[in-house]
Each structure stands twice: as C-alpha cells, then as structure tokens.
PDB file of N, CA and C in Angstrom:
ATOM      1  N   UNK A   1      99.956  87.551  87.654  1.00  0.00           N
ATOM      2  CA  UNK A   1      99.054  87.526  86.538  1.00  0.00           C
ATOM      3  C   UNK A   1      99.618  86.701  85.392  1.00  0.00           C
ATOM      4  N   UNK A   2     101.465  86.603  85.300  1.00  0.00           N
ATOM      5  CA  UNK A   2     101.630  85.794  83.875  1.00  0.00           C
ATOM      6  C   UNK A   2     101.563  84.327  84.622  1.00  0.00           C
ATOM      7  N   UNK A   3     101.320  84.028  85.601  1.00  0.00           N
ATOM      8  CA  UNK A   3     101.155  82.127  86.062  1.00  0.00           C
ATOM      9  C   UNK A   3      99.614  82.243  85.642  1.00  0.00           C
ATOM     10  N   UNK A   4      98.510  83.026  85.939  1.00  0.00           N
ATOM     11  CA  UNK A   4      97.519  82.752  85.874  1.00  0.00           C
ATOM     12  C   UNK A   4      97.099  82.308  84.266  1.00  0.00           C
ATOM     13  N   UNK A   5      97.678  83.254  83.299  1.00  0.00           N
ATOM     14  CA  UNK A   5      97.993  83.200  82.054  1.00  0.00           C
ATOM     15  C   UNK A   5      98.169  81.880  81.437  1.00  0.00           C
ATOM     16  N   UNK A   6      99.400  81.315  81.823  1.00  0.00           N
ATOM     17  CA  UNK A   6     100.375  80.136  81.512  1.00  0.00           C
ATOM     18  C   UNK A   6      99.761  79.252  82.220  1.00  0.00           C
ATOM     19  N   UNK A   7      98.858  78.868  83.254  1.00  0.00           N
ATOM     20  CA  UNK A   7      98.021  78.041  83.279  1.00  0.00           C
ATOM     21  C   UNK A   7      96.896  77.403  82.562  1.00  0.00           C
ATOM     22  N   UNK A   8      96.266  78.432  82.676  1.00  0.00           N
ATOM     23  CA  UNK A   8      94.685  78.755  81.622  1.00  0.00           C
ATOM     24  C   UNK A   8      95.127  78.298  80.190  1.00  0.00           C
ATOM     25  N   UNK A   9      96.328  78.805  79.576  1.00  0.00           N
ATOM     26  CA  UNK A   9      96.772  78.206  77.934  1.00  0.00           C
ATOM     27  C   UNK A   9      97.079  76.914  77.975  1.00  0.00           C
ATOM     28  N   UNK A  10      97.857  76.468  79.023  1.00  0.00           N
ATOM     29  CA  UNK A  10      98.194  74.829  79.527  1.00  0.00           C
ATOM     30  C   UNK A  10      98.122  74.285  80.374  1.00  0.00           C
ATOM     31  N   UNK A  11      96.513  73.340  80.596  1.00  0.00           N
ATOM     32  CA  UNK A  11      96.144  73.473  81.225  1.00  0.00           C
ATOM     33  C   UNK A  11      96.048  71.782  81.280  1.00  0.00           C
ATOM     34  N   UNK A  12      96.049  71.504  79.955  1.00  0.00           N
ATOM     35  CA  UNK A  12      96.069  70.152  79.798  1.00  0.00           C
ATOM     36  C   UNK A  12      97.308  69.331  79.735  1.00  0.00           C
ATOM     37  N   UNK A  13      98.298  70.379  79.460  1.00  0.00           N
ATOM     38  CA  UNK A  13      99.624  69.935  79.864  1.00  0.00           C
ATOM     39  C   UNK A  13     100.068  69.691  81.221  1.00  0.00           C
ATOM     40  N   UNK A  14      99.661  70.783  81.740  1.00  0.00           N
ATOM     41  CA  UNK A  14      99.922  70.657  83.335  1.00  0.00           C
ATOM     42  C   UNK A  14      99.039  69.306  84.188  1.00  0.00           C
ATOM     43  N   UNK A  15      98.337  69.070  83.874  1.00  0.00           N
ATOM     44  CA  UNK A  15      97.153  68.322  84.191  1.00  0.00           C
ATOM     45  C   UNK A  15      97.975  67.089  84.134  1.00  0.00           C
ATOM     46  N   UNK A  16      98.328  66.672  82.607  1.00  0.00           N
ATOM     47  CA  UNK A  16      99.148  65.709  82.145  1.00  0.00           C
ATOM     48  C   UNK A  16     100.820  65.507  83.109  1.00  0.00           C
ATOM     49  N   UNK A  17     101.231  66.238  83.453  1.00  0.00           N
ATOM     50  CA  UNK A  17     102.817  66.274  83.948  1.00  0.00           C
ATOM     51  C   UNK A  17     102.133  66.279  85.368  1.00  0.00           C
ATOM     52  N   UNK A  18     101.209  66.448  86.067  1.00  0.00           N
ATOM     53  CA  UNK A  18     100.628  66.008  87.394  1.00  0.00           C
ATOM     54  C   UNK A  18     100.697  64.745  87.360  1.00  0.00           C
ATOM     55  N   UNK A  19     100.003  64.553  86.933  1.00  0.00           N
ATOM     56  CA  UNK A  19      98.829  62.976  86.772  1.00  0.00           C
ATOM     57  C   UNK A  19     100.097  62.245  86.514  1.00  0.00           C
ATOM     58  N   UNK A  20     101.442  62.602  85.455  1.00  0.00           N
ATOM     59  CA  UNK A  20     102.487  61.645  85.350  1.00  0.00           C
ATOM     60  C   UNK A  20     103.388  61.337  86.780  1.00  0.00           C
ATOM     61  N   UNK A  21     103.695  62.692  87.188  1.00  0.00           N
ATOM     62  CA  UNK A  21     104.158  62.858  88.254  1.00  0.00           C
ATOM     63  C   UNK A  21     103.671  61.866  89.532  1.00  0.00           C
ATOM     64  N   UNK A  22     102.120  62.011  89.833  1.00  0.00           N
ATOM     65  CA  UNK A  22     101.649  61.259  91.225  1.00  0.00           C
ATOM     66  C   UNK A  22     101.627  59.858  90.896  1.00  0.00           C
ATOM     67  N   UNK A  23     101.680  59.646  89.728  1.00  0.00           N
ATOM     68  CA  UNK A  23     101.238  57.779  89.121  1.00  0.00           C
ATOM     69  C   UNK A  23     102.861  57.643  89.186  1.00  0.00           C
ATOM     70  N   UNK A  24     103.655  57.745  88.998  1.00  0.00           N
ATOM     71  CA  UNK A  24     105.295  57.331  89.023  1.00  0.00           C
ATOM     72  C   UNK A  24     105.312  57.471  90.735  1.00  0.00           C
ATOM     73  N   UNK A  25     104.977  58.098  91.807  1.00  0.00           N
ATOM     74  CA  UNK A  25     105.537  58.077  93.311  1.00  0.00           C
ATOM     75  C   UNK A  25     104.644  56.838  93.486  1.00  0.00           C
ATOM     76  N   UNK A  26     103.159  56.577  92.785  1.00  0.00           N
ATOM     77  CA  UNK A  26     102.381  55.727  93.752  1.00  0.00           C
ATOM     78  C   UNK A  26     103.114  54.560  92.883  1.00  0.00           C
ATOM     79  N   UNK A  27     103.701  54.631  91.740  1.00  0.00           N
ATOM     80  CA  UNK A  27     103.951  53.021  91.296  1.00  0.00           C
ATOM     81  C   UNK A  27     105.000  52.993  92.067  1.00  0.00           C
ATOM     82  N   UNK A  28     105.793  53.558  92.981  1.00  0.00           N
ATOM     83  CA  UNK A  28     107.049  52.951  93.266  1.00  0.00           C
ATOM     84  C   UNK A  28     106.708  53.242  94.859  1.00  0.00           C
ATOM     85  N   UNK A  29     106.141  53.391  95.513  1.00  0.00           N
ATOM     86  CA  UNK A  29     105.757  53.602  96.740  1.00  0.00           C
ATOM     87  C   UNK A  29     104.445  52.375  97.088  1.00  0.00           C
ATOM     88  N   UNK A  30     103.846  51.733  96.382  1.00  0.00           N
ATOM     89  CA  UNK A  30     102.931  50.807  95.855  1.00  0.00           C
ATOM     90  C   UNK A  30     102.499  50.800  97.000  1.00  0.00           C
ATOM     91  N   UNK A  31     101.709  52.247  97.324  1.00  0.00           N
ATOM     92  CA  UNK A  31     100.808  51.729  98.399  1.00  0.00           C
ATOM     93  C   UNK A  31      99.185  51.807  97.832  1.00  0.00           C
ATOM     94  N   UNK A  32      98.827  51.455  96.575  1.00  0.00           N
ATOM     95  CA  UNK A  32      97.662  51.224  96.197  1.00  0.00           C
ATOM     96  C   UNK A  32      98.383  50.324  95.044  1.00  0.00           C
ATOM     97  N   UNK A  33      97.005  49.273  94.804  1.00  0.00           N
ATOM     98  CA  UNK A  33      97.591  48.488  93.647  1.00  0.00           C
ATOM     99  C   UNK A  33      97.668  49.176  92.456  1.00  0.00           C
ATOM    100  N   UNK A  34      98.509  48.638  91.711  1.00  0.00           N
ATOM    101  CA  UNK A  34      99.092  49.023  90.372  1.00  0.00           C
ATOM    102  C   UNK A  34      97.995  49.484  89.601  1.00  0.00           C
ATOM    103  N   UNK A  35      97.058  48.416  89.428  1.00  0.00           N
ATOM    104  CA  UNK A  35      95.547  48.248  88.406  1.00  0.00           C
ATOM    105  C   UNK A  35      95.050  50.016  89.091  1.00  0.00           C
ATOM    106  N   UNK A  36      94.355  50.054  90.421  1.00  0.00           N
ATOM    107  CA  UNK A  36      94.197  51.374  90.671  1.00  0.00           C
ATOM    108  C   UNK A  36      94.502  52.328  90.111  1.00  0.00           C
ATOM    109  N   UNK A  37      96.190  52.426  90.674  1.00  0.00           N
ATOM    110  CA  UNK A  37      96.476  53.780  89.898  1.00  0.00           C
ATOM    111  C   UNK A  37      96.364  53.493  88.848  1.00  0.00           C
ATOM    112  N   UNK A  38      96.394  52.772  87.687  1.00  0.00           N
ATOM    113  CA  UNK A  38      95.986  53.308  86.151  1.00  0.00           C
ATOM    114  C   UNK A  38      94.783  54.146  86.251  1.00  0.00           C
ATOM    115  N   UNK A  39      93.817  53.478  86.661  1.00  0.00           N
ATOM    116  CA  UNK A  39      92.200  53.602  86.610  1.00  0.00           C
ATOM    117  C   UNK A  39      92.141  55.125  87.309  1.00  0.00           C
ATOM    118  N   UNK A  40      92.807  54.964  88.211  1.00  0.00           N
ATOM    119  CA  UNK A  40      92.982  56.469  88.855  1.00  0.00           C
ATOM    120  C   UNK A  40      93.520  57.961  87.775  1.00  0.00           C
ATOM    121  N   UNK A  41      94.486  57.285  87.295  1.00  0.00           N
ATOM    122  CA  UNK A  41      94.730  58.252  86.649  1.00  0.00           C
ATOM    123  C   UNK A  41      93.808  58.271  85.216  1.00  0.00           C
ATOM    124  N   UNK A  42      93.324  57.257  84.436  1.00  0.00           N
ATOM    125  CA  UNK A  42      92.492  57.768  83.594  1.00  0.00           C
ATOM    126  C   UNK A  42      91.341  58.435  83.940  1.00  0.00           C
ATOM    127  N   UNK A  43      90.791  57.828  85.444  1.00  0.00           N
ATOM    128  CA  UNK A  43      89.376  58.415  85.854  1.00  0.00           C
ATOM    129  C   UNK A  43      89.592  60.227  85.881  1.00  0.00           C
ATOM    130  N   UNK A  44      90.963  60.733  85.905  1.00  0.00           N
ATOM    131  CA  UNK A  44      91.532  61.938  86.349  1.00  0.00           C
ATOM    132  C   UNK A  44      91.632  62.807  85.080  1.00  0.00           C
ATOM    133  N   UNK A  45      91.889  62.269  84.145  1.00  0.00           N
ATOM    134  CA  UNK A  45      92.123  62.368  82.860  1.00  0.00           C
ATOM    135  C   UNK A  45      90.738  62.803  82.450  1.00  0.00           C
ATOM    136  N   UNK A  46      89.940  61.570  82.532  1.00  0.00           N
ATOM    137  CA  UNK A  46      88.533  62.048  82.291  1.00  0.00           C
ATOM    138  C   UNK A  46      87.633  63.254  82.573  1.00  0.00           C
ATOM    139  N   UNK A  47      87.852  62.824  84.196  1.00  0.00           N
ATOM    140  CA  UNK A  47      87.310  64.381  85.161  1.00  0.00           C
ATOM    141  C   UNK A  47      87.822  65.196  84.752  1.00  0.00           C
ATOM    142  N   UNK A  48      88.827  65.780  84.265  1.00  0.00           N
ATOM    143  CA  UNK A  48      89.462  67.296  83.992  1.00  0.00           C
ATOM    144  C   UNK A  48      89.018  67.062  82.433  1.00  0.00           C
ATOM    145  N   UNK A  49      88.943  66.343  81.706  1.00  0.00           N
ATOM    146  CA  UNK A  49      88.678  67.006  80.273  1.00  0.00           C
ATOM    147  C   UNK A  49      89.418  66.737  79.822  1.00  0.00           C
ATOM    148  N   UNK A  50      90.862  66.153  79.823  1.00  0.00           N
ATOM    149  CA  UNK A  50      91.637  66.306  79.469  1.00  0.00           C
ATOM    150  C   UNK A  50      91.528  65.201  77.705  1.00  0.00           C
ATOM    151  N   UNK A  51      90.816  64.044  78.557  1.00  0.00           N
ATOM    152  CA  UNK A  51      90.545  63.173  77.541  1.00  0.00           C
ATOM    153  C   UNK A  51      88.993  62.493  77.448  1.00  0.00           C
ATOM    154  N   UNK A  52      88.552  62.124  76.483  1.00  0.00           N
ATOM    155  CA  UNK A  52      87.267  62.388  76.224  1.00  0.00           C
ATOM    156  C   UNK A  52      86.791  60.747  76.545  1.00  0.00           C
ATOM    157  N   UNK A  53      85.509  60.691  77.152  1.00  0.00           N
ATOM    158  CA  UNK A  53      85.604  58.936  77.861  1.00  0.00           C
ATOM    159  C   UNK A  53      85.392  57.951  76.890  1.00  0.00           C
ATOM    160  N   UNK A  54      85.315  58.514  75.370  1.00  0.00           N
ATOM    161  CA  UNK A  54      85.443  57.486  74.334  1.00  0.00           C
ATOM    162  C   UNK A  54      86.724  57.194  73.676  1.00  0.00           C
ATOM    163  N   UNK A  55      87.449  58.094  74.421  1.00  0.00           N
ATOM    164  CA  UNK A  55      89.402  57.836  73.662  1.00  0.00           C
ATOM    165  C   UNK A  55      89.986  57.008  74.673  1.00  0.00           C
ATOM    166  N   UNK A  56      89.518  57.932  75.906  1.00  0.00           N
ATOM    167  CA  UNK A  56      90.063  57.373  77.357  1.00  0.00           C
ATOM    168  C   UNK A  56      89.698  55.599  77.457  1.00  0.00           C
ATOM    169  N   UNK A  57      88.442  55.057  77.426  1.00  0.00           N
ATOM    170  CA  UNK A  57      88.012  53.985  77.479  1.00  0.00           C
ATOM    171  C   UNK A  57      88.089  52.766  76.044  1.00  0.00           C
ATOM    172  N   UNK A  58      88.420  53.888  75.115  1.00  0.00           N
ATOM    173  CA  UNK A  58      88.616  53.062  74.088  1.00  0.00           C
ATOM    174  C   UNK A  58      89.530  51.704  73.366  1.00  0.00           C
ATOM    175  N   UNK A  59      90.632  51.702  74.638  1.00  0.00           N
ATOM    176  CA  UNK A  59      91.659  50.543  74.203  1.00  0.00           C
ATOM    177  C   UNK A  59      90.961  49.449  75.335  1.00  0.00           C
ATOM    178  N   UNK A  60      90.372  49.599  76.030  1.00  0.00           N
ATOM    179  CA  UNK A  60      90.081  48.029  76.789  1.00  0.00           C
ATOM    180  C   UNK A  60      89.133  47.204  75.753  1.00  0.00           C
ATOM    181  N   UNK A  61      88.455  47.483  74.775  1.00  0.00           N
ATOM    182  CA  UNK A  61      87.931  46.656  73.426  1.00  0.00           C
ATOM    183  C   UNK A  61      88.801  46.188  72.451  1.00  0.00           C
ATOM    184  N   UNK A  62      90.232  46.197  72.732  1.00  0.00           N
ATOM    185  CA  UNK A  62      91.004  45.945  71.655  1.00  0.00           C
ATOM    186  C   UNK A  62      91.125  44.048  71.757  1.00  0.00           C
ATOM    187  N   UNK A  63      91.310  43.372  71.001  1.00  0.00           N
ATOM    188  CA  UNK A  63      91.616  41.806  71.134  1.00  0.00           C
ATOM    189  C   UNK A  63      92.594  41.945  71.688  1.00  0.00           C
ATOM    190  N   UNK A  64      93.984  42.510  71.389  1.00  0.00           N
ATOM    191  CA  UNK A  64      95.100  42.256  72.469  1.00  0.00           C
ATOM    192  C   UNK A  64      95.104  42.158  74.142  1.00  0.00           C
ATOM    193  N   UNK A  65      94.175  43.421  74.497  1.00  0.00           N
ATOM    194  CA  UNK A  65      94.138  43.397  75.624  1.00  0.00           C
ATOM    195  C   UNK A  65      93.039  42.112  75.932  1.00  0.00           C
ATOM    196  N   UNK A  66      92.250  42.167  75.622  1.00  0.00           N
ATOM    197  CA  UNK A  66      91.132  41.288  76.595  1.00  0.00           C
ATOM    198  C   UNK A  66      92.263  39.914  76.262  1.00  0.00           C
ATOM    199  N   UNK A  67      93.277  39.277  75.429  1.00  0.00           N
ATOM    200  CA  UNK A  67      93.687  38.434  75.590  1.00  0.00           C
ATOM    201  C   UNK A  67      94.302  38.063  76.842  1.00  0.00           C
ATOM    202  N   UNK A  68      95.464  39.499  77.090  1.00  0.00           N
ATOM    203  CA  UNK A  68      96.225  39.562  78.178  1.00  0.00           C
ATOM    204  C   UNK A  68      95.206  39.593  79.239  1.00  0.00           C
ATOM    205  N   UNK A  69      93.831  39.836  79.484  1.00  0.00           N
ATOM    206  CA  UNK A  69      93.418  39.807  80.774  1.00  0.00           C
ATOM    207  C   UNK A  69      92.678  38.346  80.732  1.00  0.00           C
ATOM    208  N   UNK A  70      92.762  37.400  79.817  1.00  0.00           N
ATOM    209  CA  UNK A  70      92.275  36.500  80.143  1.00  0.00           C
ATOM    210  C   UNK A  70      93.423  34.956  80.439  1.00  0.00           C
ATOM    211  N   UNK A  71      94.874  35.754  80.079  1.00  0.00           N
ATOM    212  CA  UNK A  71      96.205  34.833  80.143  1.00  0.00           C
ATOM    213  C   UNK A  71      96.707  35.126  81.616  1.00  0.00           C
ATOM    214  N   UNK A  72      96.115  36.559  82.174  1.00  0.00           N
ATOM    215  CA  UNK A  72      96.215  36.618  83.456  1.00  0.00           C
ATOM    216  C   UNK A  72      95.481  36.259  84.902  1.00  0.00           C
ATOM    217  N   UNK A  73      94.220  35.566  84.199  1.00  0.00           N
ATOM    218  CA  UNK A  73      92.981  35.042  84.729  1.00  0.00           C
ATOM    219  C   UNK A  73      93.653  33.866  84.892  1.00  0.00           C
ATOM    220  N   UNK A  74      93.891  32.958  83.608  1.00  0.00           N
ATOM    221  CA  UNK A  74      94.253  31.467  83.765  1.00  0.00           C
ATOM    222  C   UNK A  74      95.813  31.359  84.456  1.00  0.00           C
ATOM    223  N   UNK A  75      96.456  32.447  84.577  1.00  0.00           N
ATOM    224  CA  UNK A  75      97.522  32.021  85.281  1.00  0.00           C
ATOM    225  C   UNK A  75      97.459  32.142  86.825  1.00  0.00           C
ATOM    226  N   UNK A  76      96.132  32.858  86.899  1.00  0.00           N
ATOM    227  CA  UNK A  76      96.474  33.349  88.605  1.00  0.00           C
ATOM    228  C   UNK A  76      95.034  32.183  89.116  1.00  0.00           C
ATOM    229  N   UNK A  77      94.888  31.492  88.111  1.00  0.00           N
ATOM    230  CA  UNK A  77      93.889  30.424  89.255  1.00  0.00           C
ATOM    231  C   UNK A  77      94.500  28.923  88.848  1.00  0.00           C
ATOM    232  N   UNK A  78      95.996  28.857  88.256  1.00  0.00           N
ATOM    233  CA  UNK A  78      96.581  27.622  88.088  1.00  0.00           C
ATOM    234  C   UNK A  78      97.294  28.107  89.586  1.00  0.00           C
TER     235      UNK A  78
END
C-alpha cells in the first residue's frame, strides 16, 4: 500500500526518470534513429500528462531551431 501511495504522489517524476532511462539505452543501442526517440519521448510526455502539447511543442517555433534544421538540410544535400 506505501508503493501504491509513492506512486500516485509521483507520478510525473517517475514517468520522467522512465522516459530518461529508455531514451539513454535507445540513444546508445541506436536501434531507432536518434530524431525518433526524441519525438518518442515527447509524444510520451504528452500521452501521460506529464507535459502539456503547448510547452511540449513549443520550442520547434523558436528561430534558433528552424535555423539548425535548415543548416542541416543544406548540408545533407551538398
């Protein structure tokens, strides 16, 4: 009854130290691409609640990033 407890209060912690946990074996075991597991783990993030899909989704609108995905566009078709 006190795990059931200590779950239910942290729930988003636990969620969080998962999700860190399986994304560190798949980045170094790289048997799905890298890009995936991010997406994987925010899509995971999302599904549980943990994070809300306007915080979660909110940094791919930043200018920095769309720069870097467009310096990685022109480098991978030179």
């Amino acid at each position: 009854m006190n795990l059931v407890f200590f779950v239910s209060n942290n729930f988003d912690a636990l969620t969080t130290v998962l999700v860190l946990v399986m994304s560190i074996i798949l980045f170094i075991k790289n048997t799905i691409a890298p890009e995936l597991t991010g997406l994987l783990c925010v899509a995971i993030f999302i599904a549980t609640g943990v994070l809300s899909p306007e915080k979660a989704l909110s940094g791919f609108g930043s200018p920095s990033l769309i720069t870097l995905m467009g310096l990685f566009a022109v480098s991978s078709a030179l």
